[in-house]
Protein backbone atom coordinates (compact mmCIF):
# COMPACT_ATOMS: atom_id res chain seq x y z
CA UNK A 1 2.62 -3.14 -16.15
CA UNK A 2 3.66 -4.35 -13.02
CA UNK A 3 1.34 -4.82 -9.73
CA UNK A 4 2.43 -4.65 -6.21
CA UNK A 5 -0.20 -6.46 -3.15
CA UNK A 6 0.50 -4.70 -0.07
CA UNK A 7 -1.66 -7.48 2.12
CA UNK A 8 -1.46 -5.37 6.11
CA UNK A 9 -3.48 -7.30 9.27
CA UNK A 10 -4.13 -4.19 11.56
CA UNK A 11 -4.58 -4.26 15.48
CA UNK A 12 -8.80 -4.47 16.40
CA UNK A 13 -10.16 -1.42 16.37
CA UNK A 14 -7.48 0.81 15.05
CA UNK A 15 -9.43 1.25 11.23
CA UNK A 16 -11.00 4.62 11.95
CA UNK A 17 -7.13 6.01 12.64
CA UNK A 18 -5.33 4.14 9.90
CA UNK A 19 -8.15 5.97 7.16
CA UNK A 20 -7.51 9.22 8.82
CA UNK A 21 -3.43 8.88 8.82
CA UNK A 22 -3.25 7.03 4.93
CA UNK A 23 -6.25 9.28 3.08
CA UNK A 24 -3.19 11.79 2.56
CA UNK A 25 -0.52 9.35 0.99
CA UNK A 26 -3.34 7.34 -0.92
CA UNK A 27 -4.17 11.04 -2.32
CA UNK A 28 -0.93 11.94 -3.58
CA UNK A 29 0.14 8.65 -4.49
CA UNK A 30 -2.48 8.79 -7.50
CA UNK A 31 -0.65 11.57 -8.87
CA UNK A 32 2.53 10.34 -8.85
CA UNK A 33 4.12 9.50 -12.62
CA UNK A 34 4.03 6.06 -12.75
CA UNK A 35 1.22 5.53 -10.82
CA UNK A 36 -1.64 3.89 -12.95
CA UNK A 37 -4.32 2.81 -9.34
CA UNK A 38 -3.87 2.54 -6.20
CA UNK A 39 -6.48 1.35 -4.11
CA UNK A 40 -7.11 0.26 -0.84
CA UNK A 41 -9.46 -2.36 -0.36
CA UNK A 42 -10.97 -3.54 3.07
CA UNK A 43 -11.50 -7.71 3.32
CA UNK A 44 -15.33 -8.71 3.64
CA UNK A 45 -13.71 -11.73 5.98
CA UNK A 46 -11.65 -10.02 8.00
CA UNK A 47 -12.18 -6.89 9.29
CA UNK A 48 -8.47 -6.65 10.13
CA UNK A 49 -7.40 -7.20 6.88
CA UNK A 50 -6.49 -4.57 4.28
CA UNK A 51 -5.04 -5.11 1.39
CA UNK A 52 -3.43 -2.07 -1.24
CA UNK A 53 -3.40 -3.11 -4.66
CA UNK A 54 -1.34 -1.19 -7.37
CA UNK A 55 -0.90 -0.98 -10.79
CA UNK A 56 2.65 0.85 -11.75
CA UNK A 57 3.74 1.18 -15.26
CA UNK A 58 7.71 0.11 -13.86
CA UNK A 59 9.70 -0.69 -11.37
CA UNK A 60 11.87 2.34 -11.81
CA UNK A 61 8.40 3.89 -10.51
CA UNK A 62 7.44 1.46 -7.66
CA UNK A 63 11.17 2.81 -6.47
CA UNK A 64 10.46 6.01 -6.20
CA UNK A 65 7.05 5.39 -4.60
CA UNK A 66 9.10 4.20 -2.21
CA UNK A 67 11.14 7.04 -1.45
CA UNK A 68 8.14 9.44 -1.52
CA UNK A 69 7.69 11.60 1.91
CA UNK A 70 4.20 10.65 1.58
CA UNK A 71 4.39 7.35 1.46
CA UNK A 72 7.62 7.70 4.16
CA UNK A 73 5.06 9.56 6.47
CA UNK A 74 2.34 7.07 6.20
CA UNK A 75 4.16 4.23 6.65
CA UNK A 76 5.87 5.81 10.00
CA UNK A 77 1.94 6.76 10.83
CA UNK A 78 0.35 3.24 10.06
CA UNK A 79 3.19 1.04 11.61
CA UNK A 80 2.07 1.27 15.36
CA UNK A 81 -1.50 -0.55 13.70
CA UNK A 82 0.23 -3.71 11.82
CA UNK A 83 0.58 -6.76 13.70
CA UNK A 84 1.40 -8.16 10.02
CA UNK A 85 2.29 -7.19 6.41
CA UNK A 86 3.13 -8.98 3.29
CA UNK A 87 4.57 -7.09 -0.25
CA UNK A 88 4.67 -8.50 -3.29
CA UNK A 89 5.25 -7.29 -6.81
CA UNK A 90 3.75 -9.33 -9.60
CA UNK A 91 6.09 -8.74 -13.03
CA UNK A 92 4.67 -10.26 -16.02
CA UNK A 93 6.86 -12.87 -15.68
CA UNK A 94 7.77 -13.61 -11.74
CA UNK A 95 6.57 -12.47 -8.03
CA UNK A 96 8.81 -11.42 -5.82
CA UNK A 97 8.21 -10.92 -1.87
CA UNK A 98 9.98 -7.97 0.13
């Protein structure tokens, strides 16, 4: 199993629009093969913090996660709201940062 942390900080204020434009992705995301959770979790410290955390059963998966036009549309949606983002996928064995 491999994880991926998608950590995003998000411009004050822009929540409400960022739930409406990544309820779609997060939707068909879950059905994807590959796909064992994805959630998106809101930080009870800062309330410009979100943070996706995902469990994928390769990276042959997390690839084409990537490629998805859900996931494509979302990101093109969201990225007017991040002022930050980190990525990284946890392996059994090593973490790597995109």
């Amino acid at each position: 199993m491999i994880y991926l942390i998608a950590t995003l900080t998000i411009k004050p204020g822009s929540l409400p629009a960022i739930m409406e434009a990544v309820m779609p992705c997060i939707e068909a995301t879950r059905m994807e093969e590959g796909c064992i959770s994805y959630d998106l979790l809101h930080s009870t410290t800062d309330e410009n913090t979100l943070v996706f955390v995902e469990r994928w059963t390769s990276q042959a998966a997390i690839d084409a996660h990537f490629e998805e036009p859900h996931l494509i549309a979302w990101r093109d949606a969201g990225e007017k709201f991040f002022t930050d983002r980190k990525i990284e996928i946890i392996h059994p064995d090593q973490i790597v940062e995109l």
